[in-house]
Protein backbone atom coordinates (compact mmCIF):
# COMPACT_ATOMS: atom_id res chain seq x y z
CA UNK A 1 6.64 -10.19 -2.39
CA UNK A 2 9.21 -8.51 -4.12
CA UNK A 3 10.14 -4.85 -3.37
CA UNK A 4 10.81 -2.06 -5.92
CA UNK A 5 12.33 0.90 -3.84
CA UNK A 6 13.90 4.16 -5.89
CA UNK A 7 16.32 5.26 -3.44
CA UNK A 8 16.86 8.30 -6.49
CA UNK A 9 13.03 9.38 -5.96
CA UNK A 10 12.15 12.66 -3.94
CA UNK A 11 9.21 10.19 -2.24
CA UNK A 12 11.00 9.34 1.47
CA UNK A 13 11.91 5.20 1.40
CA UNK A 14 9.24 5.17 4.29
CA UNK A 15 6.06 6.00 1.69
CA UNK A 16 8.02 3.92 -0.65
CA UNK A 17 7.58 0.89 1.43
CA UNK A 18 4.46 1.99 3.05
CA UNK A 19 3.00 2.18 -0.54
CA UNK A 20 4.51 -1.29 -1.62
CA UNK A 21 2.88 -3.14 1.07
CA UNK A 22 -0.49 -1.46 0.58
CA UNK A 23 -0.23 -2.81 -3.46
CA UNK A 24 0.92 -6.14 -2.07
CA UNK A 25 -2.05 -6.62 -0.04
CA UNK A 26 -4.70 -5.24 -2.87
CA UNK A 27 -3.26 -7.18 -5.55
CA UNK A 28 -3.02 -10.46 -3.72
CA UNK A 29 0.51 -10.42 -3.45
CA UNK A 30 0.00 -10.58 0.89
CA UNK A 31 -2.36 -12.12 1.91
CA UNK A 32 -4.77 -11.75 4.78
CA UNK A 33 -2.69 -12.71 7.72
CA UNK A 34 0.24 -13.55 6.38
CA UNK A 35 3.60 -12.39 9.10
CA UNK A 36 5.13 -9.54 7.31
CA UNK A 37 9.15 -9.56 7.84
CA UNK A 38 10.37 -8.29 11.33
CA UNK A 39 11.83 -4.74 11.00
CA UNK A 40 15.42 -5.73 11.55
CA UNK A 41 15.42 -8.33 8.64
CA UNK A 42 13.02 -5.93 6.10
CA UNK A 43 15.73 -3.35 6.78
CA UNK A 44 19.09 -5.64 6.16
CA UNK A 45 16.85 -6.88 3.31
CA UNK A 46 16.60 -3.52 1.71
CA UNK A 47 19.96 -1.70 2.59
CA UNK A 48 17.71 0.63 5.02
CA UNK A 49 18.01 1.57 8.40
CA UNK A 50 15.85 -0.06 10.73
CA UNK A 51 14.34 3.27 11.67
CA UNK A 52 12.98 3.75 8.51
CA UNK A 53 10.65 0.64 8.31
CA UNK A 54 9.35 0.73 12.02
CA UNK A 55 8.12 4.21 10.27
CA UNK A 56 6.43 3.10 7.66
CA UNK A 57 5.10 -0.16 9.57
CA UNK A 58 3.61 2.34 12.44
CA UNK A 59 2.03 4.13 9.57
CA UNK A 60 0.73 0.76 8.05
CA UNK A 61 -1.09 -0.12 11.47
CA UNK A 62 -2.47 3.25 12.08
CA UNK A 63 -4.14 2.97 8.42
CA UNK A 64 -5.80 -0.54 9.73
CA UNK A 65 -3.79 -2.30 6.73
CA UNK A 66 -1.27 -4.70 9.22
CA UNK A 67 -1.66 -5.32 13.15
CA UNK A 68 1.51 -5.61 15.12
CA UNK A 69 1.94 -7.67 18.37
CA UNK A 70 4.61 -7.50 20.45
CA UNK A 71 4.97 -11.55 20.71
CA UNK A 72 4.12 -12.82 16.60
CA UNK A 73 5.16 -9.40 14.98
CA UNK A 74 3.63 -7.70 12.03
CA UNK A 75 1.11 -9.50 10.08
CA UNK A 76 -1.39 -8.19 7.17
CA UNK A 77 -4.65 -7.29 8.91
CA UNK A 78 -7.74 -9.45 8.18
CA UNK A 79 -10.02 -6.69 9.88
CA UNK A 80 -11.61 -3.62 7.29
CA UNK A 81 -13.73 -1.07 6.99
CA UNK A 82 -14.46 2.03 5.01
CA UNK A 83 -13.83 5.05 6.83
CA UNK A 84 -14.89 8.17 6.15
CA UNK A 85 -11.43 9.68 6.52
CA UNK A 86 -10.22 7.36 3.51
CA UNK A 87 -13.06 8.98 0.95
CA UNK A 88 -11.79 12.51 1.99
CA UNK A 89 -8.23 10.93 1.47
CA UNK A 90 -9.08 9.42 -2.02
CA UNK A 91 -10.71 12.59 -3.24
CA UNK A 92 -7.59 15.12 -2.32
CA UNK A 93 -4.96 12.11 -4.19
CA UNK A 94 -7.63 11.07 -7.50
CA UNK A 95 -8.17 15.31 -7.98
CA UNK A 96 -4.19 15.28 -8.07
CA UNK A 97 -3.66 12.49 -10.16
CA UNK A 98 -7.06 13.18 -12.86
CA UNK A 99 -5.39 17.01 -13.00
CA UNK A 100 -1.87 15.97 -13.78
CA UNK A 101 -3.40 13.02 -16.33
CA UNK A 102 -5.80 15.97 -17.84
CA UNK A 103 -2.96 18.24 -18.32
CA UNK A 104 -0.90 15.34 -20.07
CA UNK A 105 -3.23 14.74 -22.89
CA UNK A 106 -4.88 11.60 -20.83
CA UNK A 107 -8.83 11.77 -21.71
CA UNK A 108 -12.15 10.54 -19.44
CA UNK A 109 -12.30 8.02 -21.32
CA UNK A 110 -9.32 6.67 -21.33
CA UNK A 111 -8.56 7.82 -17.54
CA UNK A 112 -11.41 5.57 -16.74
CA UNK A 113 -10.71 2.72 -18.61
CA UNK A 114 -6.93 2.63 -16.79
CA UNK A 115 -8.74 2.84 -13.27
CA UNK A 116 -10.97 -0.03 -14.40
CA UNK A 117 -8.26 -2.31 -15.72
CA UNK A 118 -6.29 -1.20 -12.57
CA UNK A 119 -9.39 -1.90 -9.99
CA UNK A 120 -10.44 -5.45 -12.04
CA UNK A 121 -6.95 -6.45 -11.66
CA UNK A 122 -6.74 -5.63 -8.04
CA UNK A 123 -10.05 -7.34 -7.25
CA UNK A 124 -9.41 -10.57 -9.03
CA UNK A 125 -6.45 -11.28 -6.81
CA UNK A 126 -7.79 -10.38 -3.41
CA UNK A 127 -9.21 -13.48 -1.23
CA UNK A 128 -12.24 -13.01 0.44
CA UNK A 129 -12.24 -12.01 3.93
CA UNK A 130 -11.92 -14.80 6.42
CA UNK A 131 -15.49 -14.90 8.74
């Protein structure tokens, strides 16, 4: 998987990578259980301080998206669930996103449409869940 970062953006290089790796995994570009790089060689890989991706990695596992051991390292996790703390989550970012989209001219209509493509897109790619 190849990482975009905007080292120009006001969005801290830690949420930039966080947010990479969480479109990785939804549109198939990790997949479930696959060893994510160690910290030292993401961060020599990307010009960033090691710091900086144990950050966003710690975030990662606390969201349930990667598991980390100690002896094998990061890896995608294969475990999910919906929590109710996500819904509250996705509610506060979509009311963001459909106001700033409503206040650029962006319709229901087509607003929904974009999430469709968006969600299709995302599904096609994922692999089901091992059992």
């Amino acid at each position: 998987m190849i990482m975009k970062l905007d080292y120009n953006s006001g969005i801290p290089i830690y949420v930039q990578l966080r947010n990479q790796i969480v479109i990785g995994i939804g549109v198939g570009g990790l997949e479930y259980g696959e060893k994510l790089p160690t910290v030292r060689q993401l961060a020599d890989d990307l010009g960033v301080n090691a710091m900086t991706v144990n950050k966003a990695y710690a975030i990662l596992k606390n969201e349930g998206f990667i598991s980390i051991d100690r002896r094998h390292g990061a890896k995608v996790s294969t475990v999910w669930g919906k929590q109710a703390d996500f819904i509250q989550k996705l509610e506060r970012e979509l009311k963001l996103v459909i106001s700033e989209a409503s206040l650029k001219g962006v319709g229901q209509e087509e607003f929904m449409q974009i999430c469709s493509n968006i969600f299709t897109d995302a599904a096609s790619k994922h692999h089901p869940l091992p059992e």
